[in-house]
Protein backbone atom coordinates (compact mmCIF):
# COMPACT_ATOMS: atom_id res chain seq x y z
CA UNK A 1 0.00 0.00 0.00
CA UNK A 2 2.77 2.32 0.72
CA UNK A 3 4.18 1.23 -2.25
CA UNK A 4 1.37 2.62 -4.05
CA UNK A 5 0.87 6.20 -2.59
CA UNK A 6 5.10 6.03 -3.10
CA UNK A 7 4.36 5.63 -6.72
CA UNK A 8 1.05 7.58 -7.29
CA UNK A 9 2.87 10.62 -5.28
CA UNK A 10 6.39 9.81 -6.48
CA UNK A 11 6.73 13.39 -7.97
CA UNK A 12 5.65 15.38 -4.32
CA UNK A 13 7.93 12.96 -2.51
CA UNK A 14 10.38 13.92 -5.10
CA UNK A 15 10.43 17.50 -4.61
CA UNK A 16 10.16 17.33 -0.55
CA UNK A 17 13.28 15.28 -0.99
CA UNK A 18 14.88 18.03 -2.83
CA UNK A 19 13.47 20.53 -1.01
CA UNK A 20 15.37 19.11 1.96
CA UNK A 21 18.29 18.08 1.05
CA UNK A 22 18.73 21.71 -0.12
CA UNK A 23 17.87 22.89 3.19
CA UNK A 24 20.22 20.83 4.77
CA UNK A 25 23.35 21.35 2.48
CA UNK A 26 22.45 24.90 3.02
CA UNK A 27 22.34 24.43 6.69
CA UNK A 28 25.69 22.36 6.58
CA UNK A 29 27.67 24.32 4.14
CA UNK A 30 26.59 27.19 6.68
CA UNK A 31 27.81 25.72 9.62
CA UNK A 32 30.96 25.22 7.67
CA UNK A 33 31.67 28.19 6.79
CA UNK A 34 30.90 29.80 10.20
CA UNK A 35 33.24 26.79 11.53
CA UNK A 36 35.90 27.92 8.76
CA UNK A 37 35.25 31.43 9.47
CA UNK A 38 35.61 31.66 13.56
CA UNK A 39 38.61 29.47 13.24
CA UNK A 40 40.22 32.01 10.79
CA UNK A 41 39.35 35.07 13.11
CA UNK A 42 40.77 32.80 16.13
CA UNK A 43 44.12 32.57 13.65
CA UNK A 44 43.93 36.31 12.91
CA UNK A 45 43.54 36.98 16.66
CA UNK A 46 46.33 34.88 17.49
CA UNK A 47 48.76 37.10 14.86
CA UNK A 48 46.95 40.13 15.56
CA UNK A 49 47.74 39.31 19.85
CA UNK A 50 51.47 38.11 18.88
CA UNK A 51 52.35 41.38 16.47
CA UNK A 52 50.62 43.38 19.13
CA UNK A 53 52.77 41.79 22.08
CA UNK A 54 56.07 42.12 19.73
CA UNK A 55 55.38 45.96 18.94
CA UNK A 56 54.85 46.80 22.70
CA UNK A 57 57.92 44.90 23.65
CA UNK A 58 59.74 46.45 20.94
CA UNK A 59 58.36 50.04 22.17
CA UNK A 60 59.59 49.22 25.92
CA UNK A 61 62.98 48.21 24.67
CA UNK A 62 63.53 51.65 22.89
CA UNK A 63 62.39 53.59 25.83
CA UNK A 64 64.45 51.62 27.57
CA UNK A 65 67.36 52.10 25.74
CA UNK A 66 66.09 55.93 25.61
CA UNK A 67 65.87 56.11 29.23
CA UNK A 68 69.13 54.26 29.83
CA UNK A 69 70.88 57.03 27.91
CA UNK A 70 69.81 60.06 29.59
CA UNK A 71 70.17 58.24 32.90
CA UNK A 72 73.99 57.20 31.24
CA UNK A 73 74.27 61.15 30.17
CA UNK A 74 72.87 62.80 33.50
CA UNK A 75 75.68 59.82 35.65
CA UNK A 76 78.47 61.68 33.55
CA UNK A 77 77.50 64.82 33.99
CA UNK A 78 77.04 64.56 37.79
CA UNK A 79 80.40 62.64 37.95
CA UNK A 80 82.09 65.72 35.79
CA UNK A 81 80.40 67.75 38.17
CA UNK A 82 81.13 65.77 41.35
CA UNK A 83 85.01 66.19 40.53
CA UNK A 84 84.51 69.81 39.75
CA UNK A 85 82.78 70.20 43.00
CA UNK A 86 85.93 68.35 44.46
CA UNK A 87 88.84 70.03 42.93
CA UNK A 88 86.92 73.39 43.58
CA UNK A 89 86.52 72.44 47.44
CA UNK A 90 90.06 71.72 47.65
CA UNK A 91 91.29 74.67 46.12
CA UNK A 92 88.92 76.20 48.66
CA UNK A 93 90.51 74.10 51.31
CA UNK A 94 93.71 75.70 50.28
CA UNK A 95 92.93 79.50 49.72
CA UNK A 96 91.03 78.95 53.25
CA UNK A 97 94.56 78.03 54.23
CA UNK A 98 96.50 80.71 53.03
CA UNK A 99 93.83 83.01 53.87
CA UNK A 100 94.03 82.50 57.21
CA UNK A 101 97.63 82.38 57.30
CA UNK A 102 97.80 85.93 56.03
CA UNK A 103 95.46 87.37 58.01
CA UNK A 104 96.62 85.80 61.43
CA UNK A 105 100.55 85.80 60.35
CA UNK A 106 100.12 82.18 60.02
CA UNK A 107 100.74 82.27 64.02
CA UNK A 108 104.24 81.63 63.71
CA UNK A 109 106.09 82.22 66.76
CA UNK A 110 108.83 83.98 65.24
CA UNK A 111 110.99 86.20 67.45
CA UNK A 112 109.63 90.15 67.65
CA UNK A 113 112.89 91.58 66.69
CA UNK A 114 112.64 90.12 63.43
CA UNK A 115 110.00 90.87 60.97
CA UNK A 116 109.36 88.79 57.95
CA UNK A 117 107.89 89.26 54.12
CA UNK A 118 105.76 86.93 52.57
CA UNK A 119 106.59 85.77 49.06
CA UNK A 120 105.28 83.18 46.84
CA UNK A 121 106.94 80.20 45.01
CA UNK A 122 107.53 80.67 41.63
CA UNK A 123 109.14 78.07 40.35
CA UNK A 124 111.48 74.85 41.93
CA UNK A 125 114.91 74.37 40.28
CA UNK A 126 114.65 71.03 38.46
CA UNK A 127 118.13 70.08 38.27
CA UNK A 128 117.97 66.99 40.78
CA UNK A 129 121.59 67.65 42.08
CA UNK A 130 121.04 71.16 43.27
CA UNK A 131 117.17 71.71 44.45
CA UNK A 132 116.65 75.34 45.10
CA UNK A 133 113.77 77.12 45.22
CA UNK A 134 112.51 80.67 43.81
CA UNK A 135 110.27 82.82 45.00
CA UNK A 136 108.79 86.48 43.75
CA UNK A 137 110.60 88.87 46.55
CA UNK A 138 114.13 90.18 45.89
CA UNK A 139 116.41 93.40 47.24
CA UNK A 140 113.35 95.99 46.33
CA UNK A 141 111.47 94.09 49.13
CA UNK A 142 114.58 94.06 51.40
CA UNK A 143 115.62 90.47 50.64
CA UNK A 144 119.17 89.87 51.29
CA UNK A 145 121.56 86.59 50.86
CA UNK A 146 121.72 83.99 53.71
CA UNK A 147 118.11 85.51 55.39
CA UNK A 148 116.45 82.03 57.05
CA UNK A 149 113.44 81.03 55.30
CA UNK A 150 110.34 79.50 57.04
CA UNK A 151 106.69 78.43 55.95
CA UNK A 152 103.29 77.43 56.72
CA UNK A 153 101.02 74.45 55.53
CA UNK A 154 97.99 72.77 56.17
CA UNK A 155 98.64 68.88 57.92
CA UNK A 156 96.17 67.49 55.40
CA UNK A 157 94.09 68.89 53.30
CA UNK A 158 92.34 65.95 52.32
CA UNK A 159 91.14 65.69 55.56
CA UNK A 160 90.13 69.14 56.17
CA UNK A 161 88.16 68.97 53.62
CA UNK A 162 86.07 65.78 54.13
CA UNK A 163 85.68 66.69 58.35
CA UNK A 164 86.28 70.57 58.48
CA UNK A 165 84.78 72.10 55.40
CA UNK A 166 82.11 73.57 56.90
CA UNK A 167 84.55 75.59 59.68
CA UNK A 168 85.12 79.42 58.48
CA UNK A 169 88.93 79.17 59.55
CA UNK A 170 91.86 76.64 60.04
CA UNK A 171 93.46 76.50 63.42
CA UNK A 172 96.29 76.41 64.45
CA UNK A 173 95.77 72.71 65.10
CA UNK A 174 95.51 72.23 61.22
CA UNK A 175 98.68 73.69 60.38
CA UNK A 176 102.57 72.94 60.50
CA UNK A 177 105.30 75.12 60.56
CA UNK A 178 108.83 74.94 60.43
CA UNK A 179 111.52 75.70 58.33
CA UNK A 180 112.69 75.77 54.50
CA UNK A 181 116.02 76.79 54.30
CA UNK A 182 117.57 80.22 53.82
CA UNK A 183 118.32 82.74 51.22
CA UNK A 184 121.76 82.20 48.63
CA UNK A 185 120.66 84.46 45.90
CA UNK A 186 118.75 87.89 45.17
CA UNK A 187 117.77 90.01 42.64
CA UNK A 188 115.31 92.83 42.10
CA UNK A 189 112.52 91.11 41.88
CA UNK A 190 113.02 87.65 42.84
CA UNK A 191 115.38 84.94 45.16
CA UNK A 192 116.52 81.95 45.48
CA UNK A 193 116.29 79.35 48.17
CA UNK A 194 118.43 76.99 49.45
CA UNK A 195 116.10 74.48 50.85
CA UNK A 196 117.08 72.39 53.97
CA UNK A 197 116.79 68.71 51.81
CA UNK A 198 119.59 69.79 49.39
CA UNK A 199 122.89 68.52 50.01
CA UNK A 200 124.86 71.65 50.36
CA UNK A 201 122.45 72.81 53.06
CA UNK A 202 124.01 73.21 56.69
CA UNK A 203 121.83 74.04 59.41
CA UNK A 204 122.56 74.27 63.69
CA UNK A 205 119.75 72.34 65.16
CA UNK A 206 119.38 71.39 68.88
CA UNK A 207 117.29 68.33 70.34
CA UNK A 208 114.01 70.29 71.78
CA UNK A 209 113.84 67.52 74.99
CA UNK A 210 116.87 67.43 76.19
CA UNK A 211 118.58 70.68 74.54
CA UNK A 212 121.90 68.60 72.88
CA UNK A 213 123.15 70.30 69.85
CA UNK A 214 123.91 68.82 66.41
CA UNK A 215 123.89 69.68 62.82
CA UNK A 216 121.47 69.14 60.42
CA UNK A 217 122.94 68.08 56.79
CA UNK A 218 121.11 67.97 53.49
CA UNK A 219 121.85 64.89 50.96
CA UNK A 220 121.48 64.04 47.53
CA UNK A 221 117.69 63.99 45.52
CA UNK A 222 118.27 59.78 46.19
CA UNK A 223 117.33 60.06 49.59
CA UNK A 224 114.33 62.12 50.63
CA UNK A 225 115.25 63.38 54.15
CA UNK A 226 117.93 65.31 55.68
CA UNK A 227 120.48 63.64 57.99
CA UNK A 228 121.47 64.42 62.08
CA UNK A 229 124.95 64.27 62.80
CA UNK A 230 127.14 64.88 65.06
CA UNK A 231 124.95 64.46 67.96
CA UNK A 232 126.17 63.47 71.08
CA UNK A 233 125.59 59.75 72.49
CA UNK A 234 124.69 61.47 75.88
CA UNK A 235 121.47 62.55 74.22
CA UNK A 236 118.93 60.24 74.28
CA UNK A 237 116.77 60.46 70.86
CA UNK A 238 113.41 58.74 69.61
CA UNK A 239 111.25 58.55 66.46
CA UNK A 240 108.96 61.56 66.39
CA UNK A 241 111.48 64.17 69.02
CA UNK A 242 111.15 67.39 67.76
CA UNK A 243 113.80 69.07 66.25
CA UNK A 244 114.78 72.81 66.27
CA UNK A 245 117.50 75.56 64.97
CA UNK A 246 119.98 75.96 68.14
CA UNK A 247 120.67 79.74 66.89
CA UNK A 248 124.56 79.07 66.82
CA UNK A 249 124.84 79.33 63.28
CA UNK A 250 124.47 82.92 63.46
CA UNK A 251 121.60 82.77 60.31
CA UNK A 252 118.58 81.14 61.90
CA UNK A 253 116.77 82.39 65.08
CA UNK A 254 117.14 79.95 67.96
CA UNK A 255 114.31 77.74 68.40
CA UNK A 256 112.71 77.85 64.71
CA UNK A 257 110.96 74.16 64.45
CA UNK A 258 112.23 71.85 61.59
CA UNK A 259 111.34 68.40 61.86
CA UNK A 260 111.28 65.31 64.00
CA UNK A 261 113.00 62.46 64.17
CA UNK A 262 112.35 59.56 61.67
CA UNK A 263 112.83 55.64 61.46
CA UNK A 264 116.16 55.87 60.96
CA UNK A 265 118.48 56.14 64.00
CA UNK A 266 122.25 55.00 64.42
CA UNK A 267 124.42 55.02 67.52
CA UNK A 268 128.07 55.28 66.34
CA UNK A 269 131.79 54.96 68.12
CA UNK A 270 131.72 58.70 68.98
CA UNK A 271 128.42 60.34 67.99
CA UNK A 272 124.77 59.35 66.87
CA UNK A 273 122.75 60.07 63.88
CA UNK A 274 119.76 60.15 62.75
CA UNK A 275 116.97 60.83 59.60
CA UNK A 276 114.69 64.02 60.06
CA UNK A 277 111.25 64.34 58.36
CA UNK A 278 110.80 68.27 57.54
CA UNK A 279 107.61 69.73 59.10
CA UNK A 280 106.80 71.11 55.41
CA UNK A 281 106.65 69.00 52.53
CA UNK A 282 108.78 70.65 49.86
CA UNK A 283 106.46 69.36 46.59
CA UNK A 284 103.02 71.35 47.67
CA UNK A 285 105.15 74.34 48.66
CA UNK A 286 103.39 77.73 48.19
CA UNK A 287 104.34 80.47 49.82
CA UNK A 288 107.35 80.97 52.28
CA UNK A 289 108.17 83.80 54.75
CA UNK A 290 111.75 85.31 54.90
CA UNK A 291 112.84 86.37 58.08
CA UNK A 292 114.55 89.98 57.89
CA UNK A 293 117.38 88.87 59.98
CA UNK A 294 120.88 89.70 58.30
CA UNK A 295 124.33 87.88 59.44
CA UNK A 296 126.16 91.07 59.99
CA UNK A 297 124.02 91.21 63.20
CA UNK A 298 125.72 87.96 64.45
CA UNK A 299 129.42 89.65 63.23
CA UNK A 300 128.56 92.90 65.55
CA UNK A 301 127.95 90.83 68.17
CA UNK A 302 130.77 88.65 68.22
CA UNK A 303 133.61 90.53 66.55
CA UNK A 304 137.08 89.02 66.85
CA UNK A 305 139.16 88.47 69.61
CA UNK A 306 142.17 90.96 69.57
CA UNK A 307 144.41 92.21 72.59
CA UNK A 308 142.31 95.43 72.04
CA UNK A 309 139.06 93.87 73.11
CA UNK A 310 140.12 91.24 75.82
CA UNK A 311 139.46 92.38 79.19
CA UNK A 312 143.06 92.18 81.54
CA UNK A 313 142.66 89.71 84.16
């Protein structure tokens, strides 16, 4: 029977079929394409995400490299200007230095019969066998040979700069003193020293302790220091005694402080000697102070024994 309506309605069964089988291609080529087409946008997102993720970590890596080279511009600058700010502080440190020394006579305790004149270091021989010195000061400023020569410097001035900066004035805490050497040639307008390291230098000095007299003698540019001889073994002598001018060689005032006693110290047969480290260190050597104190002043005092002059007993 089915058979029958099949065949009597074989054109209507015909068409539904058709009918439906379109609809359903449709519906599955549809479903395809919307398959095909989200899995293409999830492909484009995936690119689109990546290239976005690479451009914004390509953009922080140039800003970074941007930033690091201001921040690697604005370090040298403030290292340029750190050093600035250091050199200028201790040129600071040392015009504080000789500021003060002018102003307070660098508190030298110089004897009051003798007045001095301040002069500045021009220059510093450099032949290495015969170290003199030469300053700005000659005859017109009453400069005349063999006139003892003294100066003033700051202990450290590394250190007064990193603990003391802030402090209006050095004391005299801060500063040595001592002597340089004395006066062997003048001219109008200039001098020059013979400093107490070189070996021709000759200079009466006395043991400040215990008062024993010996002479203090310069040596050759291989060895830094001056020497003590002739001292006698009755004196008893350490590293770091002070050392001062004894007056007897008629050019340096008596008690004028020159150095202390170094590492080195040797007991002979018939006298001891010893190494002396000068209070002022020859190489940052700015400005000295001559004392006005000629020799003929020692010749008027002590003039020559004749039978004109010696007393009768």
């Amino acid at each position: 029977m089915f058979l029958e309506i099949f065949k009597k309605y074989k054109s209507g069964f015909s068409l539904i079929f058709n009918i439906a089988f379109c609809f359903i291609s449709m519906f599955s080529q549809a479903k395809f394409i919307v398959s095909g087409t989200k899995s293409a946008i999830r492909v484009l997102d995936f690119f689109t995400e990546t290239l976005h993720t690479v451009g914004t970590d390509i953009t922080e890596l140039i800003d970074s490299y941007r930033s690091y080279q201001t921040l690697k511009t604005e370090r040298d600058a403030l290292r340029k200007e750190m050093e600035q700010t250091k050199n200028l502080r201790l040129r600071i440190a040392q015009l504080e230095s000789e500021n003060f020394g002018l102003r307070n006579q660098l508190g030298l305790s110089l004897p009051k019969d003798y007045p001095y004149i301040p002069a500045e270091v021009i220059s510093q021989d450099p032949d290495n066998w015969f170290r003199t010195i030469i300053i700005n000061k000659g005859t017109e400023d009453g400069i005349l040979p063999y006139m003892p020569v003294i100066a003033v410097q700051t202990k450290n001035p590394i250190k007064k700069i990193q603990n003391n900066f802030e402090e209006n004035e050095l004391t005299e805490s801060d500063l040595n003193q001592g002597v340089i050497g004395k006066v062997i040639q003048v001219s109008k307008s200039s001098a020059r020293i013979l400093p107490l390291v070189d070996k021709y230098s000759r200079i009466g000095i006395q043991i400040e302790k215990s008062g024993f007299w010996a002479l203090l003698i310069g040596r050759n540019p291989y060895h830094k220091n001056p020497i003590l001889e002739y001292l006698s073994l009755n004196s008893v002598i350490e590293k770091g005694d002070q050392i001062v001018t004894s007056g007897g060689d008629g050019i340096f005032p008596k008690g004028l402080p020159i150095g202390r006693v170094g590492d080195f110290i040797e007991r002979g047969a018939n006298f001891q000697k010893a190494e002396i480290v000068p209070l002022i260190d020859l190489h940052r050597l700015e400005y000295v102070f001559v004392i006005k104190k000629e020799l003929k002043e020692m010749e008027q005092k002590f003039k020559p024994l004749t039978a004109e002059n010696i007393e009768s007993p």
